[in-house]
N, C-alpha and C. Protein backbone atom coordinates (compact mmCIF):
# COMPACT_ATOMS: atom_id res chain seq x y z
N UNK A 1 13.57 -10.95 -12.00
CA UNK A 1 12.52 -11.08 -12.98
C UNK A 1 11.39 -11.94 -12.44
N UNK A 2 12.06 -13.16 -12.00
CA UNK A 2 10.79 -13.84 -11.20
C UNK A 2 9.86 -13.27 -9.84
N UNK A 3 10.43 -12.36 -9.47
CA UNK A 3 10.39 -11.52 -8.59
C UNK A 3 9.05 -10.72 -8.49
N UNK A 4 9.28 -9.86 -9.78
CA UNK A 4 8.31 -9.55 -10.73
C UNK A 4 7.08 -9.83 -11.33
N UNK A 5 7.27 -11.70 -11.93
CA UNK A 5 6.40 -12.03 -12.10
C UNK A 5 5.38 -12.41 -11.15
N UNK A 6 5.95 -12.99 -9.91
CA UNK A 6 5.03 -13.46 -8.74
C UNK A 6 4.42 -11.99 -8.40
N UNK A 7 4.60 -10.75 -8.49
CA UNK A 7 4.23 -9.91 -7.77
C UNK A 7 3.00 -9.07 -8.70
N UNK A 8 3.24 -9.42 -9.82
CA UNK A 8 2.37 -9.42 -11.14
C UNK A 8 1.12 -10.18 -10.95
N UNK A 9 1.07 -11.42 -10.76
CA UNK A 9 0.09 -12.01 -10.72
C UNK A 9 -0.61 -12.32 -9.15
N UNK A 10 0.21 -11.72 -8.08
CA UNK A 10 -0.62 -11.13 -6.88
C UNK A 10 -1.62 -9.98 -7.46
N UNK A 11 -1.05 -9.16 -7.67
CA UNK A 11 -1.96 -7.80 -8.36
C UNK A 11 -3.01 -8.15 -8.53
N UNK A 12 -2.94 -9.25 -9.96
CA UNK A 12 -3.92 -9.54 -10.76
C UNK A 12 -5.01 -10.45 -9.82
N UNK A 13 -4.10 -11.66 -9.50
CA UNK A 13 -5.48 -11.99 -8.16
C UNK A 13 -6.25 -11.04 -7.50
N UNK A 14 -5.71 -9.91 -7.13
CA UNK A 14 -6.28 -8.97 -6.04
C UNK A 14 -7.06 -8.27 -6.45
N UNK A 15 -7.16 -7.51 -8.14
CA UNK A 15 -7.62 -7.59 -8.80
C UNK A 15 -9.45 -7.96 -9.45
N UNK A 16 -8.74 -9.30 -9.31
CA UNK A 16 -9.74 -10.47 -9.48
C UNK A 16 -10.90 -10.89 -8.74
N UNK A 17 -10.13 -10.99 -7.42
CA UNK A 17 -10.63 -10.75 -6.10
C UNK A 17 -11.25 -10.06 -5.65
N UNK A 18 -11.50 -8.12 -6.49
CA UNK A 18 -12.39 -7.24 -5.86
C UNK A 18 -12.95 -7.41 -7.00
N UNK A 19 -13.17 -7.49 -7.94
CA UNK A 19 -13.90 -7.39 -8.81
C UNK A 19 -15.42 -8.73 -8.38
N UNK A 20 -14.85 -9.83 -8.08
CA UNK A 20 -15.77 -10.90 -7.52
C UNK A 20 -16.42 -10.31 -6.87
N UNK A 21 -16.13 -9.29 -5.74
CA UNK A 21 -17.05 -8.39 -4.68
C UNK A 21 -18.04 -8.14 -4.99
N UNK A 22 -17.69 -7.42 -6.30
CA UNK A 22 -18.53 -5.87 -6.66
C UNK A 22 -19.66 -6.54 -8.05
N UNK A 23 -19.10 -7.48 -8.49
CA UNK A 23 -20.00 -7.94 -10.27
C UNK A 23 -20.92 -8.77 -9.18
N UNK A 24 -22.08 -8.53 -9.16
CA UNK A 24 -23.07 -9.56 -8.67
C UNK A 24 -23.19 -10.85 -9.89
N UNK A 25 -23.72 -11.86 -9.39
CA UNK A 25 -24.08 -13.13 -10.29
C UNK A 25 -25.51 -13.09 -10.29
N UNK A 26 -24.98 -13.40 -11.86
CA UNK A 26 -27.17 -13.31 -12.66
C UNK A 26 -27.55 -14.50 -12.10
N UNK A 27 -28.74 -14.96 -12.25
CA UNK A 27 -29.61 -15.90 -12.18
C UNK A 27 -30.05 -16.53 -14.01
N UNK A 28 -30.26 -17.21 -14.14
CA UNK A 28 -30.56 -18.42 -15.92
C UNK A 28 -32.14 -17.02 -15.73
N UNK A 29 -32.82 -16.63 -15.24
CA UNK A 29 -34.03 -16.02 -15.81
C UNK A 29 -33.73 -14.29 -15.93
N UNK A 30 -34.09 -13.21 -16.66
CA UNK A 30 -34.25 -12.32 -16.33
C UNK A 30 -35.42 -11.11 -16.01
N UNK A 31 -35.30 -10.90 -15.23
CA UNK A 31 -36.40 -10.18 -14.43
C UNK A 31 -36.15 -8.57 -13.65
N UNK A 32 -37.10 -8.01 -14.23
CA UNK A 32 -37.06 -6.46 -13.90
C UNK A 32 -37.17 -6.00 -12.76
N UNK A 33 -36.13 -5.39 -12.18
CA UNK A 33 -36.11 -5.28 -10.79
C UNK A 33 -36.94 -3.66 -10.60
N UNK A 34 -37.18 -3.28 -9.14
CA UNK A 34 -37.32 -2.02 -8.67
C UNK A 34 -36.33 -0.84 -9.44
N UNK A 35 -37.03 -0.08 -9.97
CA UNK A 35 -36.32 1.21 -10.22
C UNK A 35 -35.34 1.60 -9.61
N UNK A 36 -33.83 2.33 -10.02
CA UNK A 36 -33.21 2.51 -9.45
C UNK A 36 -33.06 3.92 -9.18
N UNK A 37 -32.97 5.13 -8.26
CA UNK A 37 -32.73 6.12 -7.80
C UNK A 37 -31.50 6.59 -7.54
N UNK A 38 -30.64 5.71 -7.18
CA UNK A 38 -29.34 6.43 -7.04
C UNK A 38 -28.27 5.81 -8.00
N UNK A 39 -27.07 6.83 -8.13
CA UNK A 39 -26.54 6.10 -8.95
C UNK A 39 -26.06 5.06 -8.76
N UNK A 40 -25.34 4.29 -9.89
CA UNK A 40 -25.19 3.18 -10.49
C UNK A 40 -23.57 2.67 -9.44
N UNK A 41 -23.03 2.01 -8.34
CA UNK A 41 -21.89 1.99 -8.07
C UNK A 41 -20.85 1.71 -9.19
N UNK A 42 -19.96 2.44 -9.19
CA UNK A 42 -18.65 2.64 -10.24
C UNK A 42 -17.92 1.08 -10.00
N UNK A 43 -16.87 1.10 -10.80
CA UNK A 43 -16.07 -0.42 -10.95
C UNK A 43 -14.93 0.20 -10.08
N UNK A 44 -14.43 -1.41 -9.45
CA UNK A 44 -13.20 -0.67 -8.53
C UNK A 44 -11.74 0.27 -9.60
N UNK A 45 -11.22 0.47 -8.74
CA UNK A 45 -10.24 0.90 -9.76
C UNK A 45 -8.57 1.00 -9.16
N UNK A 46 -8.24 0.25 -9.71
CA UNK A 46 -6.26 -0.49 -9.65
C UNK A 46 -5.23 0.80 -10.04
N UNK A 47 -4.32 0.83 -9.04
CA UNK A 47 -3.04 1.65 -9.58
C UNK A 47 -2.10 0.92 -9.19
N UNK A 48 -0.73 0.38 -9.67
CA UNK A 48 0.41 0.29 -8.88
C UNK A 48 1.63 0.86 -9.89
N UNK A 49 2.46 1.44 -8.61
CA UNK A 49 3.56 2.38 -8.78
C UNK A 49 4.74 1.68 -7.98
N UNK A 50 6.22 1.96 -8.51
CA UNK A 50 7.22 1.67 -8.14
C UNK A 50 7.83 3.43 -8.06
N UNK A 51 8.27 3.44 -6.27
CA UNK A 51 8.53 4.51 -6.14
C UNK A 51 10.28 4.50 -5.74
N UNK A 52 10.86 4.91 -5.88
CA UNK A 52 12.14 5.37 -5.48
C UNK A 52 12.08 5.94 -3.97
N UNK A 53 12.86 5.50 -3.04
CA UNK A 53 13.02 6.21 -1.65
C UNK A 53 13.92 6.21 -1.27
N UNK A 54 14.28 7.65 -0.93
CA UNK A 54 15.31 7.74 0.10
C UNK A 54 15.91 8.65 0.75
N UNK A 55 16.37 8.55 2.02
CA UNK A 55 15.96 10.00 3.63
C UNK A 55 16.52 8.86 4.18
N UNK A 56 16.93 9.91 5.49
CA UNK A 56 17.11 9.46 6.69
C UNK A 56 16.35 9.09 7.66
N UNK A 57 16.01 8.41 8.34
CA UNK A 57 14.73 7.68 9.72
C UNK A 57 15.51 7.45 11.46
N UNK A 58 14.95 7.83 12.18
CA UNK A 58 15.10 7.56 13.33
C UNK A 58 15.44 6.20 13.89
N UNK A 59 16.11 4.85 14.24
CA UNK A 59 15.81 4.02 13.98
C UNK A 59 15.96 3.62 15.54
N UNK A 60 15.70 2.19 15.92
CA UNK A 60 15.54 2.08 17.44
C UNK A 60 16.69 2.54 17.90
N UNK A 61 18.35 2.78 17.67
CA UNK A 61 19.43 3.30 18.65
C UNK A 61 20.18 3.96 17.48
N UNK A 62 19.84 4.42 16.13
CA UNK A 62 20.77 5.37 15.68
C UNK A 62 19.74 5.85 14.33
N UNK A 63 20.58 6.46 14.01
CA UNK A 63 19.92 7.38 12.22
C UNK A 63 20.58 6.30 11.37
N UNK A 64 19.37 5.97 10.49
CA UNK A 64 19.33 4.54 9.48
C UNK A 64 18.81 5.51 8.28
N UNK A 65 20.10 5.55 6.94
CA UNK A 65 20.24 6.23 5.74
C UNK A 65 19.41 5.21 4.94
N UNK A 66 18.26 5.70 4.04
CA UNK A 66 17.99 4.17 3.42
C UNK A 66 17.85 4.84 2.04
N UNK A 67 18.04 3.80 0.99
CA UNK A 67 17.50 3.84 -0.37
C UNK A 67 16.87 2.65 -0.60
N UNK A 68 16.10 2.66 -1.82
CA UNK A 68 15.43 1.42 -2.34
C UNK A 68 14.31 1.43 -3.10
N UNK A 69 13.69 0.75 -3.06
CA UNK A 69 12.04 1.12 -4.02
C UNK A 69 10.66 0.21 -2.96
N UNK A 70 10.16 1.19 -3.63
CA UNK A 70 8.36 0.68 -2.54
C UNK A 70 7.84 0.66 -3.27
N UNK A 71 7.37 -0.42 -3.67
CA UNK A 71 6.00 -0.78 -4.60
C UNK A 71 4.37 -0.78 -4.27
N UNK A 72 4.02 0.27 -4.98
CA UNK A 72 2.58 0.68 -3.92
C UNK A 72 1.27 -0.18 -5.09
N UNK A 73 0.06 -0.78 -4.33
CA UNK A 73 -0.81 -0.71 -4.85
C UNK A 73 -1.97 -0.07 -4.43
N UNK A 74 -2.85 0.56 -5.33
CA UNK A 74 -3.68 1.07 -4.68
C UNK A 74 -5.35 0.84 -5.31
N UNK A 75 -6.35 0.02 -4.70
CA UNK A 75 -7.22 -0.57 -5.02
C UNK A 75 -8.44 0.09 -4.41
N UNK A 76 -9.62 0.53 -5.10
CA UNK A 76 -10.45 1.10 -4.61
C UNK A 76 -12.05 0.37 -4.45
N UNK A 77 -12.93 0.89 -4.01
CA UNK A 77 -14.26 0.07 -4.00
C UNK A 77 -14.96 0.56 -3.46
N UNK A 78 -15.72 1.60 -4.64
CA UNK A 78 -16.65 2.21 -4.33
C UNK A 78 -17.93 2.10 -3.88
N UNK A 79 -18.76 3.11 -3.03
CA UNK A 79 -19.95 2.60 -3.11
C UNK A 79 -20.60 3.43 -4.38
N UNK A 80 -22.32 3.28 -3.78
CA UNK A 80 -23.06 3.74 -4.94
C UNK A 80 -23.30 5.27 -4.60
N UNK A 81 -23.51 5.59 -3.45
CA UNK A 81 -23.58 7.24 -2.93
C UNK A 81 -22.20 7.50 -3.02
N UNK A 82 -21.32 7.73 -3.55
CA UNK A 82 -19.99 8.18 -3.59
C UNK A 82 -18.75 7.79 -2.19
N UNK A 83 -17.78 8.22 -2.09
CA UNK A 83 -17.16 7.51 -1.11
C UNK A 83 -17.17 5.93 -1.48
N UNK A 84 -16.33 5.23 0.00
CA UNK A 84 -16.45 3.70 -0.29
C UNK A 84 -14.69 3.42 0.09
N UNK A 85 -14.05 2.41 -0.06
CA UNK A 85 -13.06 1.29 0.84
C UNK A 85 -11.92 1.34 -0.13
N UNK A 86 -10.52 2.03 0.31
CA UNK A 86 -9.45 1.83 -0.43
C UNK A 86 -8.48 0.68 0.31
N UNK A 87 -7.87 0.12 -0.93
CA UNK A 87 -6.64 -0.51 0.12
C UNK A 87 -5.83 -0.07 -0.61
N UNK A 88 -4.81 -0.51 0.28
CA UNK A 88 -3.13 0.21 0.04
C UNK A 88 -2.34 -0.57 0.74
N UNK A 89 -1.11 -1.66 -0.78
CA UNK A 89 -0.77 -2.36 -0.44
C UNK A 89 0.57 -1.98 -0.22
N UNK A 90 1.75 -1.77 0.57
CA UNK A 90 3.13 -1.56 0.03
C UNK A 90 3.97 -2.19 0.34
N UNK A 91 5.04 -2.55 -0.44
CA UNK A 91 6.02 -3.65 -0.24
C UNK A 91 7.43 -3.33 -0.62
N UNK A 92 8.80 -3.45 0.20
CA UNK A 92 9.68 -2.98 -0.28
C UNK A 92 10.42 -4.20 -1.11
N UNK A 93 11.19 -3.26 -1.91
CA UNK A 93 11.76 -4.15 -3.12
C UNK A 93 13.33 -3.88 -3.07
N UNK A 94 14.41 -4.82 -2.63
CA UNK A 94 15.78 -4.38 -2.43
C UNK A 94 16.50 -2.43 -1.86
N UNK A 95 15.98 -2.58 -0.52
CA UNK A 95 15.43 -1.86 0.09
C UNK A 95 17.30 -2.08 1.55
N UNK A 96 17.52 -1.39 1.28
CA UNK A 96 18.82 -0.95 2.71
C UNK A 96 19.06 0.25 3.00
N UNK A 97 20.07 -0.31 4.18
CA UNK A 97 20.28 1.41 5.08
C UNK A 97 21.51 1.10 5.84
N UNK A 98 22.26 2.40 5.85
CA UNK A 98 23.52 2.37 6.75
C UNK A 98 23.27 3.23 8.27
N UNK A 99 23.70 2.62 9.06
CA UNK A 99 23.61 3.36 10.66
C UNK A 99 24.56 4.29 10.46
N UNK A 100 23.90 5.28 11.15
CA UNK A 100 24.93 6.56 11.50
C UNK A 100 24.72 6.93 13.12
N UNK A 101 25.94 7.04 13.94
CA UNK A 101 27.61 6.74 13.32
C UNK A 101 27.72 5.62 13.06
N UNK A 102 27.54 4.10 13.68
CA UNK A 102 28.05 2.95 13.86
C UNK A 102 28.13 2.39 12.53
N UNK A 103 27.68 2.37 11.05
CA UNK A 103 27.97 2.12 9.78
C UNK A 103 27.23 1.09 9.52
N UNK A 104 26.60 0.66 10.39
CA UNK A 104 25.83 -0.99 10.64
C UNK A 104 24.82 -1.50 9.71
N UNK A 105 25.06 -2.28 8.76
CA UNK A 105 24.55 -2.02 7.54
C UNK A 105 23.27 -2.92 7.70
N UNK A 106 22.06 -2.54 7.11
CA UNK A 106 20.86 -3.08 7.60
C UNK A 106 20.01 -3.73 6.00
N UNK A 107 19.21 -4.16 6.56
CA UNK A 107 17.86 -4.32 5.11
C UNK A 107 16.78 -4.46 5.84
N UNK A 108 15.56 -3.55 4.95
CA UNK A 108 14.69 -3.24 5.54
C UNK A 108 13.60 -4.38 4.66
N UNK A 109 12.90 -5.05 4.97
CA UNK A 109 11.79 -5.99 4.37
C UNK A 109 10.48 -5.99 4.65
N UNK A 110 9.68 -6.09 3.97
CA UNK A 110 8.16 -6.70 4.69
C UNK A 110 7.41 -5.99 3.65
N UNK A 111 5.77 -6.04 3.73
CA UNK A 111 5.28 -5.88 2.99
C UNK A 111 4.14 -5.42 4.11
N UNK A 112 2.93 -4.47 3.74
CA UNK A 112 2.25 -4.06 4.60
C UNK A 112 0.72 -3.63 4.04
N UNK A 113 -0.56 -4.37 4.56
CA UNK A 113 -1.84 -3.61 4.12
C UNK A 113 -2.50 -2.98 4.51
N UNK A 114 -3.17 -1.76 4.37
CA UNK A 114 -4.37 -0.64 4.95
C UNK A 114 -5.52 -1.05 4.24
N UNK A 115 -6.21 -1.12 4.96
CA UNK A 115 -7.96 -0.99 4.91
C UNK A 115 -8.40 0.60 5.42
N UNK A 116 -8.85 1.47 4.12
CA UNK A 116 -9.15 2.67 4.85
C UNK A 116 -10.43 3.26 4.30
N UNK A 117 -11.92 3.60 4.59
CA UNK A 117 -12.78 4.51 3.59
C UNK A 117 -12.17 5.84 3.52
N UNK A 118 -12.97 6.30 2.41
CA UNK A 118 -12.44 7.40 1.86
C UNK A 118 -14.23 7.95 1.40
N UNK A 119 -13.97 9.31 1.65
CA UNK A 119 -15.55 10.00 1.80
C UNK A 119 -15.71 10.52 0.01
N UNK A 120 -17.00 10.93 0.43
CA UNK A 120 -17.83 11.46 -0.70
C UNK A 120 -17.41 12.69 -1.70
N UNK A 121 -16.90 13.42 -0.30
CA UNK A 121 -16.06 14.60 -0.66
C UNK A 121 -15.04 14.86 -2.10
N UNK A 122 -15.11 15.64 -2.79
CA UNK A 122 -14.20 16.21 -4.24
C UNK A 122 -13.52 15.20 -4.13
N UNK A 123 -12.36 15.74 -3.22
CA UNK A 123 -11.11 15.21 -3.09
C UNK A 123 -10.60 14.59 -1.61
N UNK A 124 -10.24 13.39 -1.59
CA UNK A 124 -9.81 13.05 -0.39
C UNK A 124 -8.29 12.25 -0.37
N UNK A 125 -7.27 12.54 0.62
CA UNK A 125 -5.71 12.11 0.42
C UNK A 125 -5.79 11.45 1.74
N UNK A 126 -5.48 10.00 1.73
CA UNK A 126 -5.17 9.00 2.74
C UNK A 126 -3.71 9.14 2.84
N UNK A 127 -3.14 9.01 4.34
CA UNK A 127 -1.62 8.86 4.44
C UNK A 127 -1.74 7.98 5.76
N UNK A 128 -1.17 7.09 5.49
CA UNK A 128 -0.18 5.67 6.11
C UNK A 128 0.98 5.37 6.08
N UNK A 129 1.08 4.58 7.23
CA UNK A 129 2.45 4.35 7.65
C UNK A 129 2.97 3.24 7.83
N UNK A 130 3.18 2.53 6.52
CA UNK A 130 3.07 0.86 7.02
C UNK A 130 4.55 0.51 8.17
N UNK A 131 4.29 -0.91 8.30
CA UNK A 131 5.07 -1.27 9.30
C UNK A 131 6.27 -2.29 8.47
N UNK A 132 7.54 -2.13 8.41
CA UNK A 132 8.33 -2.96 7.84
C UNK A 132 9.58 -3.56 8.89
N UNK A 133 10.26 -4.60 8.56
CA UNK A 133 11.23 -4.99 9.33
C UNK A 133 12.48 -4.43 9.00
N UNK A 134 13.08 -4.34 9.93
CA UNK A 134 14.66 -3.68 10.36
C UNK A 134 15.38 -5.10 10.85
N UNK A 135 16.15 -5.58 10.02
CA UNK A 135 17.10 -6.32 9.73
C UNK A 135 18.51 -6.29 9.84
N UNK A 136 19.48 -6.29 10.71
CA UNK A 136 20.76 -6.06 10.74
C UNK A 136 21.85 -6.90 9.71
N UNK A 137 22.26 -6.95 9.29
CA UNK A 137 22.95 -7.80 8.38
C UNK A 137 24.15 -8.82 9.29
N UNK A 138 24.07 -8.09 10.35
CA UNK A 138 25.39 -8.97 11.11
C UNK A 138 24.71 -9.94 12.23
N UNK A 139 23.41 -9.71 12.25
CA UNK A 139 22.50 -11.00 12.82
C UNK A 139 22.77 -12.39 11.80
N UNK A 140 22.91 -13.71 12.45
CA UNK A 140 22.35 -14.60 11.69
C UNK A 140 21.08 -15.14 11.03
N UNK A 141 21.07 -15.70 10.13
CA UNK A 141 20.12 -16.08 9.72
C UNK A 141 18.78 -16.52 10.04
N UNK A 142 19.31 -17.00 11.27
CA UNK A 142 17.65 -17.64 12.20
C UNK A 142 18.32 -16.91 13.64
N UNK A 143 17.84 -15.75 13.50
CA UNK A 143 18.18 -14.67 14.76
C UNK A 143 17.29 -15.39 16.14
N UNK A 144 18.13 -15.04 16.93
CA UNK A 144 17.10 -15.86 18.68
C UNK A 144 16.06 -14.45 18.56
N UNK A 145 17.02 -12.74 18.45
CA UNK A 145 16.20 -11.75 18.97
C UNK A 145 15.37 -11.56 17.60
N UNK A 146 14.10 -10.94 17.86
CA UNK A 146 13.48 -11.16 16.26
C UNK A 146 14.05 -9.52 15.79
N UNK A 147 13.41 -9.07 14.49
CA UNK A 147 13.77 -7.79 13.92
C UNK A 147 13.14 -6.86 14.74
N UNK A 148 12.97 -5.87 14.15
CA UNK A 148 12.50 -4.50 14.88
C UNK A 148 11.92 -4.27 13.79
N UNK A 149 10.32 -3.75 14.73
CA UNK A 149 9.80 -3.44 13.03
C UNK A 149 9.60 -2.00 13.28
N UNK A 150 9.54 -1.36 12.04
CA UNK A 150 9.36 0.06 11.66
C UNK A 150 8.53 0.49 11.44
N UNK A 151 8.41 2.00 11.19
CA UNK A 151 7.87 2.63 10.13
C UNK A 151 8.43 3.86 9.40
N UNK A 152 9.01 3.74 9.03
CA UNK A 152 9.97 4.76 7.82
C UNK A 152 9.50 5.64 7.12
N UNK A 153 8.39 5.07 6.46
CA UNK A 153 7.97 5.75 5.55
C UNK A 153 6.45 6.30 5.25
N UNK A 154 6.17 7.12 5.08
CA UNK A 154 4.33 7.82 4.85
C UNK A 154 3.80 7.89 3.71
N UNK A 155 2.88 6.65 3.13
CA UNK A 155 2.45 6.57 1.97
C UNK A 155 1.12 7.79 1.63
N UNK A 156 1.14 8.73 0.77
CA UNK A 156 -0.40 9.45 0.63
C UNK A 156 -0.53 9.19 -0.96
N UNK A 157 -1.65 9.08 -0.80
CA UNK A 157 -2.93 8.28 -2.13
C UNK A 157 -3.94 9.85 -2.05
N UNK A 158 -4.12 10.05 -3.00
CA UNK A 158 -4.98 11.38 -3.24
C UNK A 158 -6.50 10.44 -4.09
N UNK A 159 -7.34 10.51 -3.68
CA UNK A 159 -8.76 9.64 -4.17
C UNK A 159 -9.74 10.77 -4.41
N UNK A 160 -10.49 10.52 -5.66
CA UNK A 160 -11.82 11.26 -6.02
C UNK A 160 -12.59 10.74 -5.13
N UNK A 161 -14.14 11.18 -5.32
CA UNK A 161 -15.28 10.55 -4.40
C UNK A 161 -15.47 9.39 -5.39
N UNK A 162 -15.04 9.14 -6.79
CA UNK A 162 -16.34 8.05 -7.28
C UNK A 162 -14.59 6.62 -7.08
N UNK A 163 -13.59 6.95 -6.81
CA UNK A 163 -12.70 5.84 -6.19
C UNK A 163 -11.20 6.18 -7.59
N UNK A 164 -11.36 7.04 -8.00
CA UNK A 164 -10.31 7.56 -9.37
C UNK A 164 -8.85 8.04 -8.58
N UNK A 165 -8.09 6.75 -8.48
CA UNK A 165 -7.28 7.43 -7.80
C UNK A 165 -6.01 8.19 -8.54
N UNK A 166 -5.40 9.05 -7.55
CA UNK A 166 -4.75 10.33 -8.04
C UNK A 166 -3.10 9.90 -8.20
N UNK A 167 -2.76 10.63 -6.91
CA UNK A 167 -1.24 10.63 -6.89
C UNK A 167 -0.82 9.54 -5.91
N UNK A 168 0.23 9.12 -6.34
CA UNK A 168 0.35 8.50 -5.18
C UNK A 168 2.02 9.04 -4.43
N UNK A 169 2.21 9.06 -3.60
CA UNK A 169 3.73 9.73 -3.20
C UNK A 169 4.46 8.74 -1.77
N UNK A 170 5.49 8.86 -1.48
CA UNK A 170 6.38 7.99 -0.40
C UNK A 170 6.87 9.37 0.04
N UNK A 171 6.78 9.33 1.36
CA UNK A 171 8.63 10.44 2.31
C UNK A 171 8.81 9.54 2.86
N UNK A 172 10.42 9.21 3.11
CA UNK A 172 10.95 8.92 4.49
C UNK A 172 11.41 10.05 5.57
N UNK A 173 10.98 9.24 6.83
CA UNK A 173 11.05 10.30 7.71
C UNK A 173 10.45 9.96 8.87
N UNK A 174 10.75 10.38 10.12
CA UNK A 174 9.94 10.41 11.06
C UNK A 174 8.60 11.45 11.25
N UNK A 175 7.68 11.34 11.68
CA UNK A 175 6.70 12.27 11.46
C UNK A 175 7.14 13.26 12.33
N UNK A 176 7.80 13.38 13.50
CA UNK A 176 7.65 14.60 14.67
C UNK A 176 9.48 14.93 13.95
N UNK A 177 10.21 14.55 13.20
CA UNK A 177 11.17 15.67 12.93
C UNK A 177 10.99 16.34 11.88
């Protein structure tokens, strides 16, 4: 639950944080600026999803079975000609995997961000591949060798041009099998 809440009020900072970007600050006088010609830039716009995952992955020396959940955010920031700057935050949430053959039971951790534009165009679908850690469970606690980090999984975000975002989806998998 606390878990939750800290991850709640990251959001909301982040949130907070693009919105500071994008709201310019008035000045105590007001005064009529130059006509404007193009449109008006849109407000950013927030999604986050808790996705269910789970497939098999290639892993550095065997096939690593995983289940768990990925918590995606997806934050947009448009410009004023359409197009403009998504991020895409994802983070796994009680997240493991068993080696096949060796049974070697793992947990996968980390959390990962993309900085990506996204065009003008109807419709545009970003896919990423964040990077997470591979954790053995039979390592100690303060390991000498560090983890192995991954990538498991291919996040795609489907985005309008004015930043309205769509679907969001997870595979696990390697990309070339």
């Amino acid at each position: 639950m606390r878990r939750n809440a800290l991850r709640l009020a990251g959001n909301v900072c982040l949130l907070a944080a693009a919105l500071g970007l994008t709201v310019p600050a008035t000045a105590g006088t007001a005064t009529a600026g130059p006509a404007r010609t193009a449109r008006a830039a849109a407000l950013p716009q927030v999604r986050s999803v808790s996705l269910p995952i789970k497939g098999v992955f290639r892993g550095p020396s065997e096939n690593i079975a995983v289940t768990g959940t990925l918590d995606v955010s997806v934050i947009t920031l448009p410009d004023a000609a359409g197009g403009g700057t998504a991020q895409i935050i994802s983070s796994l949430d009680d997240t493991s995997g068993t080696g096949d053959p060796s049974g070697t039971a793992y947990d996968l951790v980390g959390a990962h961000r993309d900085t990506l534009p996204f065009s003008a165009a109807a419709t545009t679908t970003l896919k990423v591949r964040p990077a997470f850690l591979l954790v053995s469970r039979a390592v100690p606690p303060n390991p000498v060798v560090p983890p192995n980090p991954i990538r498991p999984v291919t996040v795609s975000v489907t985005l309008g041009s004015t930043g309205a975002i769509g679907a969001v989806t997870a595979t696990v998998g390697n990309p070339d099998t």
